[in-house]
Each structure stands twice: as C-alpha cells, then as structure tokens.
PDB file of N, CA and C in Angstrom:
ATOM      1  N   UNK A   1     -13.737 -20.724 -15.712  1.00  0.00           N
ATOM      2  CA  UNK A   1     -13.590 -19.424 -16.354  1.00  0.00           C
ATOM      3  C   UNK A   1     -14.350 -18.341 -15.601  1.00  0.00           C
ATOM      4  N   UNK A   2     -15.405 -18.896 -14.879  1.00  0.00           N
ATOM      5  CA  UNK A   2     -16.174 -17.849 -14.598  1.00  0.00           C
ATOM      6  C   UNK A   2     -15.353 -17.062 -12.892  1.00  0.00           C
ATOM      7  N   UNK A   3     -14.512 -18.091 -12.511  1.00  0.00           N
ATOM      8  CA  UNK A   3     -13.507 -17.750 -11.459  1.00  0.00           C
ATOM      9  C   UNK A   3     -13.215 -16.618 -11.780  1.00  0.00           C
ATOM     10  N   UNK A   4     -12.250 -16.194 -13.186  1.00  0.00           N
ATOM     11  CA  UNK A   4     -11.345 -15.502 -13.438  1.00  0.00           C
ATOM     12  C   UNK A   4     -12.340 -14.117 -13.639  1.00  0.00           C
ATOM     13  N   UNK A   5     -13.189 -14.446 -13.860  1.00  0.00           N
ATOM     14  CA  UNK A   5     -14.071 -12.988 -14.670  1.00  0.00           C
ATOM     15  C   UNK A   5     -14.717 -12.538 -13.160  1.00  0.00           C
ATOM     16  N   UNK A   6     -14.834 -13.142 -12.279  1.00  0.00           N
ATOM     17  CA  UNK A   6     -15.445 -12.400 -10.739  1.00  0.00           C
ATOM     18  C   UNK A   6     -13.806 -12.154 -10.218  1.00  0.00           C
ATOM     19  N   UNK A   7     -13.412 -12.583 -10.346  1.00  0.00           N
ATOM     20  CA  UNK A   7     -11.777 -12.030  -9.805  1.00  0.00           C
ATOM     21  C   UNK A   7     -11.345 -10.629 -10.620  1.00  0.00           C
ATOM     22  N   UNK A   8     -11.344 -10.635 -12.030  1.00  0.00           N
ATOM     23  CA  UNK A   8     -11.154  -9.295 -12.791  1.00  0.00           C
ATOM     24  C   UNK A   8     -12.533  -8.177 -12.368  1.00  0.00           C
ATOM     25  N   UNK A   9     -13.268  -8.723 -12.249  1.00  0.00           N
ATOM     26  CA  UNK A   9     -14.559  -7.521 -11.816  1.00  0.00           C
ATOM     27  C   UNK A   9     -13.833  -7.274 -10.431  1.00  0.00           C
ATOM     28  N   UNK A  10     -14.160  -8.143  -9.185  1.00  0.00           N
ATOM     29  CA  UNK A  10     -13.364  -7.659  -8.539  1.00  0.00           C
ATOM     30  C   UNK A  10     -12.563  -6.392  -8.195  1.00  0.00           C
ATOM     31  N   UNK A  11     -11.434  -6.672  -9.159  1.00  0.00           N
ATOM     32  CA  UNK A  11      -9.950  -6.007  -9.419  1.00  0.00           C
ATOM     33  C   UNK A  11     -10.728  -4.485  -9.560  1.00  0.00           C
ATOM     34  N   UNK A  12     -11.174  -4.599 -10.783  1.00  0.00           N
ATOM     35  CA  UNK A  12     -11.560  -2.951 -11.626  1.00  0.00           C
ATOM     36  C   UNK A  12     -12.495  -2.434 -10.670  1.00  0.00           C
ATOM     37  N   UNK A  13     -13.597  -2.760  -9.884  1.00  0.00           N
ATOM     38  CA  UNK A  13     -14.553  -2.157  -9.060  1.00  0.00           C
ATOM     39  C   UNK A  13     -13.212  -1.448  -7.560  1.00  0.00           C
ATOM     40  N   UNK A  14     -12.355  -2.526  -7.089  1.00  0.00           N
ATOM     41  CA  UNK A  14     -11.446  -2.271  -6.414  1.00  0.00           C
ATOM     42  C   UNK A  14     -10.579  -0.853  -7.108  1.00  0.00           C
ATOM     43  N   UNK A  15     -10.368  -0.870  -7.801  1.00  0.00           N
ATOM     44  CA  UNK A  15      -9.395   0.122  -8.738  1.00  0.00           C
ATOM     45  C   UNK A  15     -10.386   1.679  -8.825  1.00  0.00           C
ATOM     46  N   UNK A  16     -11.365   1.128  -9.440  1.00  0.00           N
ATOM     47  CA  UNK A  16     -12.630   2.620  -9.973  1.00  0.00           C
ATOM     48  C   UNK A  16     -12.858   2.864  -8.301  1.00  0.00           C
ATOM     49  N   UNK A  17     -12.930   2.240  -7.390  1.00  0.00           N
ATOM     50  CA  UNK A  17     -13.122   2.990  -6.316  1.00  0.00           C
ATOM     51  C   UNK A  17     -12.027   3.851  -5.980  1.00  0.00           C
ATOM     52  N   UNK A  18     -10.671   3.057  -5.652  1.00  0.00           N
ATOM     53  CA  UNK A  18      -9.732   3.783  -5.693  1.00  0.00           C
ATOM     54  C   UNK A  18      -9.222   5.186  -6.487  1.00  0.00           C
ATOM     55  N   UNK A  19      -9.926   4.991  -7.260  1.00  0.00           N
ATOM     56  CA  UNK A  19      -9.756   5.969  -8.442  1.00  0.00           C
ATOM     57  C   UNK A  19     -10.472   7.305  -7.626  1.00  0.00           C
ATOM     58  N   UNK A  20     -12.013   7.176  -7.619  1.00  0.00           N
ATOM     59  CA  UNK A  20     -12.502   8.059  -7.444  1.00  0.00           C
ATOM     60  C   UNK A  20     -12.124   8.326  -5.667  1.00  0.00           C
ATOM     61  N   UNK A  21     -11.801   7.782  -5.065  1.00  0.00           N
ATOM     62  CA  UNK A  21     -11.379   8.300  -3.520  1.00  0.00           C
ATOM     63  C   UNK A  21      -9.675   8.915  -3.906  1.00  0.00           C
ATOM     64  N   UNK A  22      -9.560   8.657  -5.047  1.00  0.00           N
ATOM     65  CA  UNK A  22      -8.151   9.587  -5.294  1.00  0.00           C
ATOM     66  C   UNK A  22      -8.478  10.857  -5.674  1.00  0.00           C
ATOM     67  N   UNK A  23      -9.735  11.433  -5.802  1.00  0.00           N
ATOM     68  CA  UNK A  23     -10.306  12.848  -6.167  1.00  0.00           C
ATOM     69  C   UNK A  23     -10.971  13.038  -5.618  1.00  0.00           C
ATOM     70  N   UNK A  24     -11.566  12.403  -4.569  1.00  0.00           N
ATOM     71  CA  UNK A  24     -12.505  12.649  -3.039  1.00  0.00           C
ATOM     72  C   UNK A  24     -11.380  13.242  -2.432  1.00  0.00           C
ATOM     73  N   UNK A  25      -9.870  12.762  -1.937  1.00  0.00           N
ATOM     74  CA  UNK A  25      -8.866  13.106  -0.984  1.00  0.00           C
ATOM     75  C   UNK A  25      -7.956  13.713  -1.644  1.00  0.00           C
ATOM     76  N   UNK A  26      -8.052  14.303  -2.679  1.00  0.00           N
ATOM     77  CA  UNK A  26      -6.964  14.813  -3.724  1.00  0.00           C
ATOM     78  C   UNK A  26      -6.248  15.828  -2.935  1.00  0.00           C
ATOM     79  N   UNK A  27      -6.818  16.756  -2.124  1.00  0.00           N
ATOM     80  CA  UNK A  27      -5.995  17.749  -1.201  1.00  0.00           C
ATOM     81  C   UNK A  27      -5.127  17.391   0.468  1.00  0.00           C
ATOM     82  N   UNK A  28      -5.723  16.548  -0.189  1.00  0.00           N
ATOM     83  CA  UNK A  28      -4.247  15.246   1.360  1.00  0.00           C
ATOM     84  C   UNK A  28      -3.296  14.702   0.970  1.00  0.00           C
ATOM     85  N   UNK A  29      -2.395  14.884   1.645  1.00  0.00           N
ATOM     86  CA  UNK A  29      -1.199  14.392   1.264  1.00  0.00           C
ATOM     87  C   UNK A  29      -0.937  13.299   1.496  1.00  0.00           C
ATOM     88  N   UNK A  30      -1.152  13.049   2.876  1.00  0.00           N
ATOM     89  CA  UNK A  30      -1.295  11.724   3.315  1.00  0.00           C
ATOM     90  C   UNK A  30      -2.788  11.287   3.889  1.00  0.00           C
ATOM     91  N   UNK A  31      -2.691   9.750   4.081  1.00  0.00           N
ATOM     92  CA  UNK A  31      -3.962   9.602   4.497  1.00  0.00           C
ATOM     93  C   UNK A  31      -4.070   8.246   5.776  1.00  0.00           C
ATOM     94  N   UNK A  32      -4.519   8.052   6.421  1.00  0.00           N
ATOM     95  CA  UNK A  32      -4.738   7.114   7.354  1.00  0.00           C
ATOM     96  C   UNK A  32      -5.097   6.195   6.945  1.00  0.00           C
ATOM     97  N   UNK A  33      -4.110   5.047   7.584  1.00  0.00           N
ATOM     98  CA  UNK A  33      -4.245   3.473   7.403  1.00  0.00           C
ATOM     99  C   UNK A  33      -4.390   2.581   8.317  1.00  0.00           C
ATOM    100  N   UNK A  34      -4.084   3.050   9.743  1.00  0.00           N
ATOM    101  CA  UNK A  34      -4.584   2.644  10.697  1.00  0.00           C
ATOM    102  C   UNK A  34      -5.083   3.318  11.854  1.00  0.00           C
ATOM    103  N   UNK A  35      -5.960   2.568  12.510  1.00  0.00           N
ATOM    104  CA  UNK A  35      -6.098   3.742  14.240  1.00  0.00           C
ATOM    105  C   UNK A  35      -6.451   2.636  15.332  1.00  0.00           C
ATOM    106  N   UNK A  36      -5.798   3.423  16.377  1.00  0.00           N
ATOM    107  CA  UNK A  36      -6.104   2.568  17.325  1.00  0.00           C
ATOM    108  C   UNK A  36      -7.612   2.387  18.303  1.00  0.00           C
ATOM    109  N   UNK A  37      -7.733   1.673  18.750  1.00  0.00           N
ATOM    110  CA  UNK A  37      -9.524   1.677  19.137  1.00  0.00           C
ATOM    111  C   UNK A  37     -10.036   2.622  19.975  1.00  0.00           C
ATOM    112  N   UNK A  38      -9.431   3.760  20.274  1.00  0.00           N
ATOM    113  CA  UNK A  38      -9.654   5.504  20.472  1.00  0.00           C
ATOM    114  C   UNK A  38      -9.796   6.201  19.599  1.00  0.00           C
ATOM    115  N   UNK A  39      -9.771   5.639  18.023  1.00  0.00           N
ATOM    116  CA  UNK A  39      -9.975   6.342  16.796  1.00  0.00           C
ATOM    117  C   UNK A  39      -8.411   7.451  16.387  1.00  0.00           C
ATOM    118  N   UNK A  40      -7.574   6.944  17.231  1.00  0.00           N
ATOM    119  CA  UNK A  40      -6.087   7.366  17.109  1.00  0.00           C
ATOM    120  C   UNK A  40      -6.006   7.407  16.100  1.00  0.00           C
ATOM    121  N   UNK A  41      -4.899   8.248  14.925  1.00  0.00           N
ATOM    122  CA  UNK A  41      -4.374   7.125  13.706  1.00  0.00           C
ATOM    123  C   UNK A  41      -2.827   6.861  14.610  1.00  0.00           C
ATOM    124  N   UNK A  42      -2.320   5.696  13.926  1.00  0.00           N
ATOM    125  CA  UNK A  42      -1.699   5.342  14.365  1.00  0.00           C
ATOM    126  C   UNK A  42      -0.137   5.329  13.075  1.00  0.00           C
ATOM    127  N   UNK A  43      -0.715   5.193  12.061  1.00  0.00           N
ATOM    128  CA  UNK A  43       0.077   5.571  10.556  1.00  0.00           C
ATOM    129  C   UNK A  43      -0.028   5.833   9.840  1.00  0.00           C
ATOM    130  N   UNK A  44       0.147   6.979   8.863  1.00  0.00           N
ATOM    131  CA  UNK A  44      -0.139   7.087   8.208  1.00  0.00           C
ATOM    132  C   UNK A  44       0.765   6.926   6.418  1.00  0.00           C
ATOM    133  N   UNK A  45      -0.055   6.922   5.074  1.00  0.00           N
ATOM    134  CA  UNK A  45       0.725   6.399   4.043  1.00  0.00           C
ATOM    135  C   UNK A  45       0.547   7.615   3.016  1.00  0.00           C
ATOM    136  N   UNK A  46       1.552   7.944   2.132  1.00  0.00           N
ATOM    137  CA  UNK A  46       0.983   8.974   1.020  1.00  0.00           C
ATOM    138  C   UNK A  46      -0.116   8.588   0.253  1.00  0.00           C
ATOM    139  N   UNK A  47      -1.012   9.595   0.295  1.00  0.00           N
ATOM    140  CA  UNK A  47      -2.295   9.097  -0.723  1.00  0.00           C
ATOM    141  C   UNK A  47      -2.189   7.868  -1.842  1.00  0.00           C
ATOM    142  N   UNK A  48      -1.401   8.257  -2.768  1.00  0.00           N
ATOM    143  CA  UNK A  48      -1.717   6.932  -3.602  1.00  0.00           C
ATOM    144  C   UNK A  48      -1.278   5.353  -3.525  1.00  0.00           C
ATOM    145  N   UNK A  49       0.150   5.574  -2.535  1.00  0.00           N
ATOM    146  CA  UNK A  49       0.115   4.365  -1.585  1.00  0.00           C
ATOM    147  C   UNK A  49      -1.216   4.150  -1.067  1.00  0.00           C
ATOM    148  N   UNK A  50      -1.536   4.506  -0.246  1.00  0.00           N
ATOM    149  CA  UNK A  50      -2.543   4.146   0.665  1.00  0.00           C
ATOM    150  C   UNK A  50      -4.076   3.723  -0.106  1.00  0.00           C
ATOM    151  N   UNK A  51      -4.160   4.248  -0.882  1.00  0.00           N
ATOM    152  CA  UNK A  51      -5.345   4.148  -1.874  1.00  0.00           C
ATOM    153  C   UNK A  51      -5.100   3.054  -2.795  1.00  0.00           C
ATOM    154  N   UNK A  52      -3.816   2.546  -3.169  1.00  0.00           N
ATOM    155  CA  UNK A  52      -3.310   1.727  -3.908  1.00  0.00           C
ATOM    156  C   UNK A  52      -2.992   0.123  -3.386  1.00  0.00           C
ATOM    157  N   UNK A  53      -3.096   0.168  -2.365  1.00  0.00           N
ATOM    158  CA  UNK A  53      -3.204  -0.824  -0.719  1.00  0.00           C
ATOM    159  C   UNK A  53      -4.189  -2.105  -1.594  1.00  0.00           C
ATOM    160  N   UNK A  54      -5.404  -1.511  -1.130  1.00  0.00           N
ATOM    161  CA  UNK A  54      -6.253  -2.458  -1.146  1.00  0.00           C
ATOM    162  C   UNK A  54      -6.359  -3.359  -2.623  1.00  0.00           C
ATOM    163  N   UNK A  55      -6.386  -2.596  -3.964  1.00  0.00           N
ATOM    164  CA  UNK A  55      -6.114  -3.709  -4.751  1.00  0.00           C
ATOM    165  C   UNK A  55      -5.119  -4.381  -5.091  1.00  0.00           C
ATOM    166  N   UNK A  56      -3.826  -3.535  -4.850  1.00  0.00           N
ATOM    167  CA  UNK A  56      -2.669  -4.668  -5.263  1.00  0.00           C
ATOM    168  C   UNK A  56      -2.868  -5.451  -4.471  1.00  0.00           C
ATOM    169  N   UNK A  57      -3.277  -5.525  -2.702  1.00  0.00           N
ATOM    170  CA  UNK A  57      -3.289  -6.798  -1.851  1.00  0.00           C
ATOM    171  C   UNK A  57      -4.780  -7.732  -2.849  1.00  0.00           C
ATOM    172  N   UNK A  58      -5.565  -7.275  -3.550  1.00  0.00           N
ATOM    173  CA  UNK A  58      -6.369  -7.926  -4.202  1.00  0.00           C
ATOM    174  C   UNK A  58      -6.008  -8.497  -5.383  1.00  0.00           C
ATOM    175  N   UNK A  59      -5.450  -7.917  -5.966  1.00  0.00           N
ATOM    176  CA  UNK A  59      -4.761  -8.470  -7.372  1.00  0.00           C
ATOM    177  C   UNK A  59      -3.566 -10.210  -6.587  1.00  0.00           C
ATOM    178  N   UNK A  60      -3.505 -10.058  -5.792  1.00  0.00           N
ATOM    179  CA  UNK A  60      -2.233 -10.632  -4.778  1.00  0.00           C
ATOM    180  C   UNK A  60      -3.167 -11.809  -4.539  1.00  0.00           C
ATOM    181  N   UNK A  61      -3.968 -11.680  -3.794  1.00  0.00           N
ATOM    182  CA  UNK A  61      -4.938 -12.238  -2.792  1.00  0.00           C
ATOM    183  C   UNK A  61      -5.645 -13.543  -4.047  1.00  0.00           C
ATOM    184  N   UNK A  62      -6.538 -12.436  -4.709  1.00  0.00           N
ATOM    185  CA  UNK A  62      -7.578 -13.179  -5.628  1.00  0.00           C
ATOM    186  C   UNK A  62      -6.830 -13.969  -6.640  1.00  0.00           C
ATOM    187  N   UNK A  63      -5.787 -13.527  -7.372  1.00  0.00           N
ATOM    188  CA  UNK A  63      -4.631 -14.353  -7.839  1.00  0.00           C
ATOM    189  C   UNK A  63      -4.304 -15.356  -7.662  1.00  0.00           C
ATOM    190  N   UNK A  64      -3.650 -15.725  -6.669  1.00  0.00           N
ATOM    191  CA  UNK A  64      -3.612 -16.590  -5.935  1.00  0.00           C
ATOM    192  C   UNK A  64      -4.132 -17.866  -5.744  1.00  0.00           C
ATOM    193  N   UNK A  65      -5.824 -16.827  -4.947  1.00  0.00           N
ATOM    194  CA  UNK A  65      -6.730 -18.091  -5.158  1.00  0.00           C
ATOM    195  C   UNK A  65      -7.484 -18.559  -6.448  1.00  0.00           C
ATOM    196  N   UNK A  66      -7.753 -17.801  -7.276  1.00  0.00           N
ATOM    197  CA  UNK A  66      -7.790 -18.090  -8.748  1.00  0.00           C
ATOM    198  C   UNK A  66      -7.018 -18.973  -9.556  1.00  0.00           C
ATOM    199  N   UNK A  67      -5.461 -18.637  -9.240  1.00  0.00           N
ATOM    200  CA  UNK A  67      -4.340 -19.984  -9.374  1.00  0.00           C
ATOM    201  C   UNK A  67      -4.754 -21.092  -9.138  1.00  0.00           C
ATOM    202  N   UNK A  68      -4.950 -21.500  -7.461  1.00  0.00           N
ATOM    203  CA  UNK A  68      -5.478 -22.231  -7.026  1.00  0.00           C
ATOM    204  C   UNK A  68      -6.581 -23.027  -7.759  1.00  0.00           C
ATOM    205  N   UNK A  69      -7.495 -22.436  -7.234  1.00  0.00           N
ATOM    206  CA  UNK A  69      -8.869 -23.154  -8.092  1.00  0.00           C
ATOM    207  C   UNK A  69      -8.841 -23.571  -9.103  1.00  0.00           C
ATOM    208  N   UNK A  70      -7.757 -22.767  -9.624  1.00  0.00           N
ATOM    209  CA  UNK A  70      -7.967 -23.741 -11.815  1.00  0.00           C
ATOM    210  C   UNK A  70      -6.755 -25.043 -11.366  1.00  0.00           C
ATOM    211  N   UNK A  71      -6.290 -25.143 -10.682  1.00  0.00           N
ATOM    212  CA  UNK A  71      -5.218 -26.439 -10.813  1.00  0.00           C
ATOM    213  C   UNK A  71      -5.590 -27.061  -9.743  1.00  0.00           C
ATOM    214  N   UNK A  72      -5.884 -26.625  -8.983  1.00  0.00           N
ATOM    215  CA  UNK A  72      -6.279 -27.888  -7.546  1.00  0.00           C
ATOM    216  C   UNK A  72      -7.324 -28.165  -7.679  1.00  0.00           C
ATOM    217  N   UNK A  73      -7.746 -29.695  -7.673  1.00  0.00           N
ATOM    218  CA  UNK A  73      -9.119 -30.152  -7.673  1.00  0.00           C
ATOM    219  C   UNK A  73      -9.754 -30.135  -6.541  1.00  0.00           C
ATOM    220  N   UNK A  74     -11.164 -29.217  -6.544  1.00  0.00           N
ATOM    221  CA  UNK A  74     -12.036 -29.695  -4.984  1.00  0.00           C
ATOM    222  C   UNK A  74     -11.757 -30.776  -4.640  1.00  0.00           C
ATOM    223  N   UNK A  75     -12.489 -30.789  -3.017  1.00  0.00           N
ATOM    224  CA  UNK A  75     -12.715 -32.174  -2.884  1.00  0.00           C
ATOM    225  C   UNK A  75     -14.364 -32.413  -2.882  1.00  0.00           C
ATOM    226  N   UNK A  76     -13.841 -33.629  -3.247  1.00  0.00           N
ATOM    227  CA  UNK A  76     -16.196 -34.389  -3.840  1.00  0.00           C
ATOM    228  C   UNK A  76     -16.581 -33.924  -2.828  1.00  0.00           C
ATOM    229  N   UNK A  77     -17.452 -33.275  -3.544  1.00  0.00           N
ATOM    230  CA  UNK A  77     -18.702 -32.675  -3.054  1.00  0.00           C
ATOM    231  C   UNK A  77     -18.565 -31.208  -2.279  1.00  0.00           C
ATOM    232  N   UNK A  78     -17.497 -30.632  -3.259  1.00  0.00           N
ATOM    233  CA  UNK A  78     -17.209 -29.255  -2.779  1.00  0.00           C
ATOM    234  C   UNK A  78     -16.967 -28.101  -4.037  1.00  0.00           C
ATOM    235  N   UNK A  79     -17.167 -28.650  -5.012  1.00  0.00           N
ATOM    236  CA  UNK A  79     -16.892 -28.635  -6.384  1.00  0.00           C
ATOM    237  C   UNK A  79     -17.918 -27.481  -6.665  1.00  0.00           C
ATOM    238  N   UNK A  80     -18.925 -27.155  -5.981  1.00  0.00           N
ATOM    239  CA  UNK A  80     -20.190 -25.920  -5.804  1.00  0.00           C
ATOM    240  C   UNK A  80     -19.428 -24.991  -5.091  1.00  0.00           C
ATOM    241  N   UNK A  81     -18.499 -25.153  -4.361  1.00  0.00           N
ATOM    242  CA  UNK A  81     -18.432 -24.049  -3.184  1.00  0.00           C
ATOM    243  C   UNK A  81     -17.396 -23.063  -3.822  1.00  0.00           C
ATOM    244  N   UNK A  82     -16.658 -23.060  -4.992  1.00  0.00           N
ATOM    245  CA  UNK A  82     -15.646 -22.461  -5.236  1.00  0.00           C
ATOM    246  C   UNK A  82     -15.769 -20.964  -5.751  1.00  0.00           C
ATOM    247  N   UNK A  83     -17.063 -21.263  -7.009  1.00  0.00           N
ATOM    248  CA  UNK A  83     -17.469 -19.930  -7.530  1.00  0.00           C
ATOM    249  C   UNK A  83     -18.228 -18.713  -6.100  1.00  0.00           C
ATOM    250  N   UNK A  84     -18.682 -19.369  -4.924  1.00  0.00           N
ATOM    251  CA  UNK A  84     -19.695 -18.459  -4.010  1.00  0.00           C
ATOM    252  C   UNK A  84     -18.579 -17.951  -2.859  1.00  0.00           C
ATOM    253  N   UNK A  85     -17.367 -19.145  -3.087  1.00  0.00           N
ATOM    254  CA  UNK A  85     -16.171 -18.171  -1.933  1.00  0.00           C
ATOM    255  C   UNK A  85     -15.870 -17.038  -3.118  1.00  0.00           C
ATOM    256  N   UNK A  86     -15.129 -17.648  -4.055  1.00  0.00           N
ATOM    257  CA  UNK A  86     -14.489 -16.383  -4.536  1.00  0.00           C
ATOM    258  C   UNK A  86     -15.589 -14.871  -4.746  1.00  0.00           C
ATOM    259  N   UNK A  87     -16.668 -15.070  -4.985  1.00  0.00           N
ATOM    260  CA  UNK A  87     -18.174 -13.635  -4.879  1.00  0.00           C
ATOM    261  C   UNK A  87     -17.863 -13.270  -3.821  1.00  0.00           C
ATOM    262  N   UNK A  88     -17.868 -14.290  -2.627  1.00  0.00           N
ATOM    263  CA  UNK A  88     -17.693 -13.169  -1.674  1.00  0.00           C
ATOM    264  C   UNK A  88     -16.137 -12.703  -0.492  1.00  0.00           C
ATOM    265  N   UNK A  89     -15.550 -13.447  -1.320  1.00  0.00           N
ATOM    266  CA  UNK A  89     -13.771 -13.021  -0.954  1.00  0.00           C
ATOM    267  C   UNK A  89     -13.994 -12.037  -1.911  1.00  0.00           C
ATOM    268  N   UNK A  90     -14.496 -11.527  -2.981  1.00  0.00           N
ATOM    269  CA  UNK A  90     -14.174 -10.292  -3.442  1.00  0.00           C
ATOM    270  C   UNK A  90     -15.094  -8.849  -2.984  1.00  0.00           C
ATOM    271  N   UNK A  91     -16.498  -9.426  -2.653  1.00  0.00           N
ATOM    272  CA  UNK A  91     -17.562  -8.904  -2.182  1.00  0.00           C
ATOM    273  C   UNK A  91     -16.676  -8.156  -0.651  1.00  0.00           C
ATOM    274  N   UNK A  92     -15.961  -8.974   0.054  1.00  0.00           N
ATOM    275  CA  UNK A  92     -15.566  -8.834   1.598  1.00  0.00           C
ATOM    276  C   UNK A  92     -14.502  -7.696   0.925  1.00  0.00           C
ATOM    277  N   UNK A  93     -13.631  -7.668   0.075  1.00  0.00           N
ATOM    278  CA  UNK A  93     -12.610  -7.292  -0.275  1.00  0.00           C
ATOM    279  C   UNK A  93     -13.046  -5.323  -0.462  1.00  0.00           C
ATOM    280  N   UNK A  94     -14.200  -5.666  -1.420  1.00  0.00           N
ATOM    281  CA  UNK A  94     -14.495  -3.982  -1.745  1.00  0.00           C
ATOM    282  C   UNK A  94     -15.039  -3.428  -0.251  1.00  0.00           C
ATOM    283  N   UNK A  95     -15.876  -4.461   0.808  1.00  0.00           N
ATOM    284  CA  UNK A  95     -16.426  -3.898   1.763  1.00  0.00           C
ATOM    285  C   UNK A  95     -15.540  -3.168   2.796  1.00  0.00           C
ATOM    286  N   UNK A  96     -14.647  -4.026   2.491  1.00  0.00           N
ATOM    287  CA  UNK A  96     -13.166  -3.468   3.342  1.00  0.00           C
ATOM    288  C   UNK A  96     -12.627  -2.045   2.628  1.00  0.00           C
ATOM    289  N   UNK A  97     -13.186  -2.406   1.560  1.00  0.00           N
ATOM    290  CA  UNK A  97     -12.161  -1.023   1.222  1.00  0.00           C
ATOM    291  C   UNK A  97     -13.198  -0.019   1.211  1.00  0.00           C
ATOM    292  N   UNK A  98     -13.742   0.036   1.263  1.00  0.00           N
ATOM    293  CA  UNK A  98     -15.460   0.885   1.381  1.00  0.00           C
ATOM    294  C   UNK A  98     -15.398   1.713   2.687  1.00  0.00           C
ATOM    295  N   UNK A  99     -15.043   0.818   3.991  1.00  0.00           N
ATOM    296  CA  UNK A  99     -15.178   0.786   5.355  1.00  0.00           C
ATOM    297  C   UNK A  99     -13.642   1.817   5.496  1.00  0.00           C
ATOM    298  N   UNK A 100     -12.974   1.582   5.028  1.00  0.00           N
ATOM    299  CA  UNK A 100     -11.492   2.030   4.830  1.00  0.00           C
ATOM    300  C   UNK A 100     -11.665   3.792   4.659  1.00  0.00           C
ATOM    301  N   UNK A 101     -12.337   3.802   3.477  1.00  0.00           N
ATOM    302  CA  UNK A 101     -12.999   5.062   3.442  1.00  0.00           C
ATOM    303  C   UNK A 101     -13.438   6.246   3.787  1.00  0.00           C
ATOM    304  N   UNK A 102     -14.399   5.412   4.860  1.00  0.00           N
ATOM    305  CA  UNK A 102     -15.547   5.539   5.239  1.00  0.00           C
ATOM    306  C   UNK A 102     -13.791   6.261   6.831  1.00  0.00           C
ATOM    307  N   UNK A 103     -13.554   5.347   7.126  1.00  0.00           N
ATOM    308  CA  UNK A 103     -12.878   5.549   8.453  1.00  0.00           C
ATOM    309  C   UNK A 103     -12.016   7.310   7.916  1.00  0.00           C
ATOM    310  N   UNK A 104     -11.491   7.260   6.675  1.00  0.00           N
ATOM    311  CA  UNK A 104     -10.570   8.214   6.482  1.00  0.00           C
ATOM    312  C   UNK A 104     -11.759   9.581   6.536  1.00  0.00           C
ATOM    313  N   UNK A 105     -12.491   9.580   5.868  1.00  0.00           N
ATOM    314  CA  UNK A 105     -13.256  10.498   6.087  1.00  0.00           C
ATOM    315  C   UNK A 105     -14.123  11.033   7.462  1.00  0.00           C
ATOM    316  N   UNK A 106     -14.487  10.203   8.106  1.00  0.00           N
ATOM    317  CA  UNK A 106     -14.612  10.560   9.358  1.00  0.00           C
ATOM    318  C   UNK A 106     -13.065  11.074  10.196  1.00  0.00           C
ATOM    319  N   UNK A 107     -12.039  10.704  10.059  1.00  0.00           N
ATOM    320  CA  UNK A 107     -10.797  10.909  10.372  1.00  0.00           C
ATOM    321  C   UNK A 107     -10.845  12.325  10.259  1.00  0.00           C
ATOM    322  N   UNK A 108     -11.190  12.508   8.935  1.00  0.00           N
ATOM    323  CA  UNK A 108     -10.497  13.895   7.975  1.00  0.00           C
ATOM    324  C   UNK A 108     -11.590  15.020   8.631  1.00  0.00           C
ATOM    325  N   UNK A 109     -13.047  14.335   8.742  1.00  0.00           N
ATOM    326  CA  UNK A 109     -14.041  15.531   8.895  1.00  0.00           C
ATOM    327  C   UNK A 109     -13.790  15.829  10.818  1.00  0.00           C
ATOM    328  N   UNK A 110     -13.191  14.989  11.518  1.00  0.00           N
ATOM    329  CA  UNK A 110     -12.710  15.380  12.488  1.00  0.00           C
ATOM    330  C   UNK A 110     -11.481  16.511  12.743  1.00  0.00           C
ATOM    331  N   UNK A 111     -10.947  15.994  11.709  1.00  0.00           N
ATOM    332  CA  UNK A 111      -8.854  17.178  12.172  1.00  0.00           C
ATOM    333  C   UNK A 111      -9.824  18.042  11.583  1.00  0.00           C
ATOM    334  N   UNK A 112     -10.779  18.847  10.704  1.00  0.00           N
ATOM    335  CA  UNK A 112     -11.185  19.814  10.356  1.00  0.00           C
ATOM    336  C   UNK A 112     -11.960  21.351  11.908  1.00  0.00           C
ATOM    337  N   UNK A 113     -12.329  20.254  12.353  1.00  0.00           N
ATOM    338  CA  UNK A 113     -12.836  21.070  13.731  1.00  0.00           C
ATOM    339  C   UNK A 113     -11.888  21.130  14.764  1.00  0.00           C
TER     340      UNK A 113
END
C-alpha cells in the first residue's frame, strides 16, 4: 500500500508543479522541450502540452510500475528494494521536471536580450 501512496504523492507534487510553472510561463505560447547541446531549441510544444508532458509520462510510468509491484513477487531477498526504487523513480521524476524548468527559463531569459 505504501507503493501506491509514494506513487500518488508523486503524481500531485508532479501536477502542483506543473500547475504553478503554468503561471510562471502564462505569457508563452509555446515553450521548449528540447535543445540541442548548443542550447538550440530544437522543438517546441504549446504550453500546456508541454507542461502536461511530464506527469502524464508519470501517471504512465509509476502506474505501471506500481501494477507491477502489487502482482509480481520480488525475488528473495529483494523484497526491501521495492518501496526505495519507487522514492526515488519518483524523486528522479520531479528532478527532471524541475531541471526541465529550470532549462525553459534560462531559454526564455535568453530570447529576452
């Protein structure tokens, strides 16, 4: 059970971020989703697509492995390791989307000059 409740925290911390970077970028139309290693963008998605990215691939992702874990049995002597992947498959998940951010805004405070 305790799978499912770090998978739903997860989700909503994923979401409330999204949320509030939807009123950080509210005057963009679109926003950058990728760049190339010159800091290019390379594509870009309409804001709430793009902002909307990271948790549905989480809702997708953690799902999944949450599925998983309640019906597939570890194997002995792995039966510890399940609750500390999923902390930090979700932990990796917000950092990504954090970093994601982090890239658009440097993006954005660049086209400004």
């Amino acid at each position: 059970m305790s799978i499912v409740i770090v998978s739903v925290i997860s989700v909503l911390i994923l979401c409330a971020l999204a949320y509030r970077a939807d009123a950080l970028f509210h005057s963009e139309e679109r926003l950058p989703m990728q760049w190339w290693i010159t800091g290019e963008v390379t594509w870009s998605a309409p804001r709430r697509l793009a902002l909307a990215f990271m948790p549905a691939s989480a809702i997708v992702l953690l799902g999944f492995v949450t599925i998983m874990a309640l019906n597939v049995p570890a194997r002995p002597g792995q039966e510890g390791f399940v609750l500390p992947t999923m902390i930090g498959l979700g932990a990796t998940l917000i950092a990504v989307q954090l970093l994601h951010f982090w890239l658009i805004s440097k993006t954005l405070r660049r086209q400004v000059r």
